[in-house]
N, C-alpha and C. Protein backbone atom coordinates (compact mmCIF):
# COMPACT_ATOMS: atom_id res chain seq x y z
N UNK A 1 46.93 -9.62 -26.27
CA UNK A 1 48.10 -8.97 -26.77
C UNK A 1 47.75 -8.32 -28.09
N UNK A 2 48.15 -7.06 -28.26
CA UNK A 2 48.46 -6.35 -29.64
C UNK A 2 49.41 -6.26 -29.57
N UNK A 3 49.84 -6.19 -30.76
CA UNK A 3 51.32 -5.42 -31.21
C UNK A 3 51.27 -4.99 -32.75
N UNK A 4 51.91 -3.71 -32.51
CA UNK A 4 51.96 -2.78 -34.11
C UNK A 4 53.38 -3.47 -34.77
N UNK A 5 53.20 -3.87 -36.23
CA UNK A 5 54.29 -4.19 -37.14
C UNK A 5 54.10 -3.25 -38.20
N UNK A 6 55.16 -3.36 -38.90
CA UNK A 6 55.44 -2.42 -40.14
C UNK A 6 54.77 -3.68 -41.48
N UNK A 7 53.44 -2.75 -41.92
CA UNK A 7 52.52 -3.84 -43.17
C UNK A 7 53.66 -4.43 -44.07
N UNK A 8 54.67 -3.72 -44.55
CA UNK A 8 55.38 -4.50 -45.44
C UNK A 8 56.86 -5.10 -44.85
N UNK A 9 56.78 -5.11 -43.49
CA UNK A 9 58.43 -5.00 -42.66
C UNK A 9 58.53 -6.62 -42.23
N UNK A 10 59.69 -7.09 -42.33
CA UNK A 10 60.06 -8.29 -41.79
C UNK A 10 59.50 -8.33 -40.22
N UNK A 11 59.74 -7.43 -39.59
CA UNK A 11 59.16 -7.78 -38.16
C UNK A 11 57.85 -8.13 -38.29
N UNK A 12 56.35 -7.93 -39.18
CA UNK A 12 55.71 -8.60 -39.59
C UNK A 12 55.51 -10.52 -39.79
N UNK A 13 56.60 -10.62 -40.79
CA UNK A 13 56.95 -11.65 -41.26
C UNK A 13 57.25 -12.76 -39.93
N UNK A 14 57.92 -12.30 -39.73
CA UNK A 14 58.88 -12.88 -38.57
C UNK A 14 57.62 -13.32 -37.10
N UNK A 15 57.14 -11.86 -36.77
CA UNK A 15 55.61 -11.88 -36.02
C UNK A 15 54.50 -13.13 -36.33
N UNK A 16 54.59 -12.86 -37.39
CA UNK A 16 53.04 -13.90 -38.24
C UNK A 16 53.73 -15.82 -38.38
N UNK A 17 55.03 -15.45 -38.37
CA UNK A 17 55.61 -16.74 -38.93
C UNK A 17 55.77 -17.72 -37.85
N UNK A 18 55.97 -16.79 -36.54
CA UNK A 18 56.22 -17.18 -35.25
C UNK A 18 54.85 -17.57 -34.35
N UNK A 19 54.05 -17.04 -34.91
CA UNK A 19 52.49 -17.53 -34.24
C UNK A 19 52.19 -18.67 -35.26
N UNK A 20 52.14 -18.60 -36.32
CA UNK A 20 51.63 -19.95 -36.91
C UNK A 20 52.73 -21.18 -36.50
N UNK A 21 53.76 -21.02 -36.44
CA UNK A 21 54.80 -22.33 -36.31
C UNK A 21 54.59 -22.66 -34.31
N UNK A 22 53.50 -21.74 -33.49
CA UNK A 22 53.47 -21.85 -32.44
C UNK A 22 52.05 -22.47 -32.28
N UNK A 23 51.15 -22.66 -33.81
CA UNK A 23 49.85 -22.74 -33.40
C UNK A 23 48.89 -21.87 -32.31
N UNK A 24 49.26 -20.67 -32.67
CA UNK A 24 48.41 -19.32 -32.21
C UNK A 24 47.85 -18.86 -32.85
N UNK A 25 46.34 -18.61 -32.65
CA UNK A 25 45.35 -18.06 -33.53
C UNK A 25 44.98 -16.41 -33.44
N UNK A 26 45.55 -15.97 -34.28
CA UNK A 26 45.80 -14.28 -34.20
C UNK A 26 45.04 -13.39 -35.29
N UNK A 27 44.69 -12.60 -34.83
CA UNK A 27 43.63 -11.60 -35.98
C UNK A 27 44.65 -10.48 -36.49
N UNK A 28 44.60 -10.24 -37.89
CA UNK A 28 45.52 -8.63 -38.15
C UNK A 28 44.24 -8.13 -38.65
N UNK A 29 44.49 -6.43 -38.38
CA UNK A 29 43.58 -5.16 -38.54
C UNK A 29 44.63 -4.15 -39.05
N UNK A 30 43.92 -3.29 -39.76
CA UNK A 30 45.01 -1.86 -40.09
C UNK A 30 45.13 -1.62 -38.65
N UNK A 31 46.33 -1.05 -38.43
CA UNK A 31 47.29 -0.55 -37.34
C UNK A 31 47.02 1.06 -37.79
N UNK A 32 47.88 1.76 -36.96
CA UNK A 32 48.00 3.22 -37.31
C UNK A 32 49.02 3.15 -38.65
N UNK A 33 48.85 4.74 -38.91
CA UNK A 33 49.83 5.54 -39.87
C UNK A 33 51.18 6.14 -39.10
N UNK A 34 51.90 6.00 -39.10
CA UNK A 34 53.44 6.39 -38.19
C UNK A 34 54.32 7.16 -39.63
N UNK A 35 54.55 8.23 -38.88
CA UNK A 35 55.14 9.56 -39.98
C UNK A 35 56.33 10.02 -39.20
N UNK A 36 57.38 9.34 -40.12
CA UNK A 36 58.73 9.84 -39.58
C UNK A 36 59.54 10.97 -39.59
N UNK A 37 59.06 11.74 -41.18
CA UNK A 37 59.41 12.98 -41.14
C UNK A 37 58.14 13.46 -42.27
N UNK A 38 58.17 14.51 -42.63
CA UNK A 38 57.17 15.38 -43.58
C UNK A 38 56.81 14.17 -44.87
N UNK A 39 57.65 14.18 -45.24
CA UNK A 39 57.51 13.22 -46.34
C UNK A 39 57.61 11.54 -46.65
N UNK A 40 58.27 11.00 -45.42
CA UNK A 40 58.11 9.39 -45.71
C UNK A 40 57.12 9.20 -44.09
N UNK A 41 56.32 7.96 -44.67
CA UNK A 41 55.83 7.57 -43.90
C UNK A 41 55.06 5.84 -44.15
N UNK A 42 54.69 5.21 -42.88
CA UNK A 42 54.31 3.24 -43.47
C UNK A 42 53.04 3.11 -42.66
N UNK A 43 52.68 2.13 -42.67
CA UNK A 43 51.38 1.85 -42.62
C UNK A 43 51.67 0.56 -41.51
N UNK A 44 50.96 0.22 -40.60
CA UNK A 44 51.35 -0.29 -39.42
C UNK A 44 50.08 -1.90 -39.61
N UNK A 45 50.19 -2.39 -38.91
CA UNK A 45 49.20 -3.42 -39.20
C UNK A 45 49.02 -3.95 -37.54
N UNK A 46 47.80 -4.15 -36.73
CA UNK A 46 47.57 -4.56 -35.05
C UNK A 46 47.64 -5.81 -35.48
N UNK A 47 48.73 -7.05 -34.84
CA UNK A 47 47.97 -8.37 -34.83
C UNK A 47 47.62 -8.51 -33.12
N UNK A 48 46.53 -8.95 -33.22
CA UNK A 48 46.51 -9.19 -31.87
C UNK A 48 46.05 -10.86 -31.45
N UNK A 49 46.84 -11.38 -30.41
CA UNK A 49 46.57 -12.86 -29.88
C UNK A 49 46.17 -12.90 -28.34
N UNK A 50 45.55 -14.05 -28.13
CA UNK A 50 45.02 -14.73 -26.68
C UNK A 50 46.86 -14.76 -26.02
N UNK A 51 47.78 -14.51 -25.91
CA UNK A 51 48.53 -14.64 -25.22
C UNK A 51 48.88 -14.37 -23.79
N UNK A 52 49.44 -14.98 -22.75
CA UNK A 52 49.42 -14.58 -20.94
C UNK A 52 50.55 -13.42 -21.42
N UNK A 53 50.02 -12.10 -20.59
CA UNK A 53 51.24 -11.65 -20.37
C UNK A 53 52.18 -11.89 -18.68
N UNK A 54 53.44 -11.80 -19.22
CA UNK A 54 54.67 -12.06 -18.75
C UNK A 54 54.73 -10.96 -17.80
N UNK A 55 54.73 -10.92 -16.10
CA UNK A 55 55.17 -10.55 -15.34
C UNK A 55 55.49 -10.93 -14.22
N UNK A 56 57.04 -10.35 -13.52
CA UNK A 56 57.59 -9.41 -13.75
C UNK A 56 58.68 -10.08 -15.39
N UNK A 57 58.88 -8.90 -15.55
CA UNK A 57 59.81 -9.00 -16.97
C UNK A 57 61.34 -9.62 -16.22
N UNK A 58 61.51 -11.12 -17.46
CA UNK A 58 62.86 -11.66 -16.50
C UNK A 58 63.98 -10.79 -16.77
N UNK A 59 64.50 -10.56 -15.58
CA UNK A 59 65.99 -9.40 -15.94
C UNK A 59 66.87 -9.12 -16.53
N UNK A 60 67.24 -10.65 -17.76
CA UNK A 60 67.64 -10.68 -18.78
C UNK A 60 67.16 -9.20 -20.12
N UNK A 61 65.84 -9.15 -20.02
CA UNK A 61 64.70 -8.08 -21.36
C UNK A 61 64.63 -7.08 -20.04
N UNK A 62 64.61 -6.97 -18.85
CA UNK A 62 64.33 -5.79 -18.12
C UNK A 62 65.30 -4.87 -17.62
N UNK A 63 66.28 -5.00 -18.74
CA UNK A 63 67.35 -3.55 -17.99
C UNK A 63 67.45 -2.80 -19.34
N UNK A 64 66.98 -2.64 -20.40
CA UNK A 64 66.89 -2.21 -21.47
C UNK A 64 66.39 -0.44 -20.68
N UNK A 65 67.10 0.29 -21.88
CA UNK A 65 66.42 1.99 -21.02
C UNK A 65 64.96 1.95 -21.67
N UNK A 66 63.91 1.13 -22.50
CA UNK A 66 63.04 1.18 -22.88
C UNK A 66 61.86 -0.04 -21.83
N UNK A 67 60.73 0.91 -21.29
CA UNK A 67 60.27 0.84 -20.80
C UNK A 67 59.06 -0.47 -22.05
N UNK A 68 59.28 -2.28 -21.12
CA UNK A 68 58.64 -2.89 -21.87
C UNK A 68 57.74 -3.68 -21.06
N UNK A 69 56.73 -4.53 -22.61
CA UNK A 69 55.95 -5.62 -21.84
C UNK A 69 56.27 -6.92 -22.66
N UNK A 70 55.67 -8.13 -21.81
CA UNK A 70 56.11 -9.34 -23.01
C UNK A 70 55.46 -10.24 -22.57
N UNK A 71 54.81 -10.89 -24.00
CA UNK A 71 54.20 -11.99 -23.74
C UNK A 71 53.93 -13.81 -24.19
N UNK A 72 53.48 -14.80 -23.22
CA UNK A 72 54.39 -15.90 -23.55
C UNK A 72 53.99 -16.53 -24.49
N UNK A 73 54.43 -17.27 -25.46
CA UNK A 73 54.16 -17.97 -26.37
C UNK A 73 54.11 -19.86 -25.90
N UNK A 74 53.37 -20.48 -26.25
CA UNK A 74 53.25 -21.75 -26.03
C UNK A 74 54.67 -22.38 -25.58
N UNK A 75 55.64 -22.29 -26.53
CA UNK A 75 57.00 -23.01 -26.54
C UNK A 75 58.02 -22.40 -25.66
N UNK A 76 57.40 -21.39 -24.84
CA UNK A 76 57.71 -20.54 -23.56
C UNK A 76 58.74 -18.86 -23.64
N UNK A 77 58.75 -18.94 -25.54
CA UNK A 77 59.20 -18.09 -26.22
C UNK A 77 58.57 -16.77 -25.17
N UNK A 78 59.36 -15.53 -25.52
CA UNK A 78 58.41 -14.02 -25.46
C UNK A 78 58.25 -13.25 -26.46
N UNK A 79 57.02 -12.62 -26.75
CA UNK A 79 57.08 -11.85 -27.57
C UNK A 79 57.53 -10.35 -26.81
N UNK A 80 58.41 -9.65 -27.01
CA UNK A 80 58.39 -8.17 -26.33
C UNK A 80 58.20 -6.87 -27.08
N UNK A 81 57.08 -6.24 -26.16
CA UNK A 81 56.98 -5.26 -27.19
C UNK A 81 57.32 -3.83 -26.38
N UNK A 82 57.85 -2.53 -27.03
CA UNK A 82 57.80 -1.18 -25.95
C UNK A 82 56.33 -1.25 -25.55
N UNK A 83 55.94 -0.14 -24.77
CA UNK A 83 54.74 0.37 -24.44
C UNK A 83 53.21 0.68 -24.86
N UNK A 84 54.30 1.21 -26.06
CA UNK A 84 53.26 1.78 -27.38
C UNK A 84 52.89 -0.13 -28.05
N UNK A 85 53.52 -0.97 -27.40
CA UNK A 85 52.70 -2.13 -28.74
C UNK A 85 53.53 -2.79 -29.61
N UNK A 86 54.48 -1.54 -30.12
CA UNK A 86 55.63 -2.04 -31.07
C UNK A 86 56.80 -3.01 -30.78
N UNK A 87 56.62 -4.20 -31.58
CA UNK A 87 57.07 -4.91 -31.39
C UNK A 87 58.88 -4.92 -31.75
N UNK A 88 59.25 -5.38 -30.17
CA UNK A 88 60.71 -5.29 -30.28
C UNK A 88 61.77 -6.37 -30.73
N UNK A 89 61.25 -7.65 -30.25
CA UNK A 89 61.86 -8.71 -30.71
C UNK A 89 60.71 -10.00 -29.74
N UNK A 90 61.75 -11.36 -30.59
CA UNK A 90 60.93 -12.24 -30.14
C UNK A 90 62.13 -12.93 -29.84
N UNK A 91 62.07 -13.30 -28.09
CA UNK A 91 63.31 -13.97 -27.66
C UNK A 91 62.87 -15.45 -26.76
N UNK A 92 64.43 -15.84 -26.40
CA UNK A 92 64.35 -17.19 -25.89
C UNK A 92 64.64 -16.98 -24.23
N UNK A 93 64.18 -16.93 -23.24
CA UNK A 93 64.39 -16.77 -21.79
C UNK A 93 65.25 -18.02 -21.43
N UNK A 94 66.73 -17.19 -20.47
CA UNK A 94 67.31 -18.21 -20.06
C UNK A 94 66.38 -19.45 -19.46
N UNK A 95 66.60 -20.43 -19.17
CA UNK A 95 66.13 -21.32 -18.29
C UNK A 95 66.69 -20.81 -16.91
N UNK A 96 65.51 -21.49 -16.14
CA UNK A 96 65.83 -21.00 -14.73
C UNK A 96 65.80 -22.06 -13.60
């Protein structure tokens, strides 16, 4: 798994905080540069982990109009990210 976070953005925080409290051993690298308009723009950071990815996506995260992937975390958490990597949220799957 990769996934792009924002270097100074809570989804970072939240990302990094959620692999260590899961005991997942994850590498960060500079990510890309993402330019929103002419003049502002952030700096992205790849963490990437040994994680299974999750398929098919449970139908709960799979009716979103954004085309995703997601992957499982020990405590059976998902991480989901769009296409591109970017991470969308980190959720709890009904039980089934």
């Amino acid at each position: 798994m990769v996934i792009y976070v924002n270097e100074a953005g809570s989804d970072r925080q939240e990302l990094i905080e959620e692999l260590v409290k899961e005991g997942v051993t994850f590498k960060e690298s500079s990510g890309k540069t993402t330019r929103e308009s002419s003049t502002a723009g952030w700096r992205t950071v790849a963490v990437e982990a040994n994680l299974p990815e999750v398929w098919p996506i449970p139908p709960e995260f799979s009716q979103s109009d954004v085309d995703i992937r997601a992957w499982r975390l020990p405590s059976g958490r998902l991480i989901i990210a769009d296409l591109e990597g970017n991470l969308e949220r980190i959720a709890t799957p009904r039980p089934t």
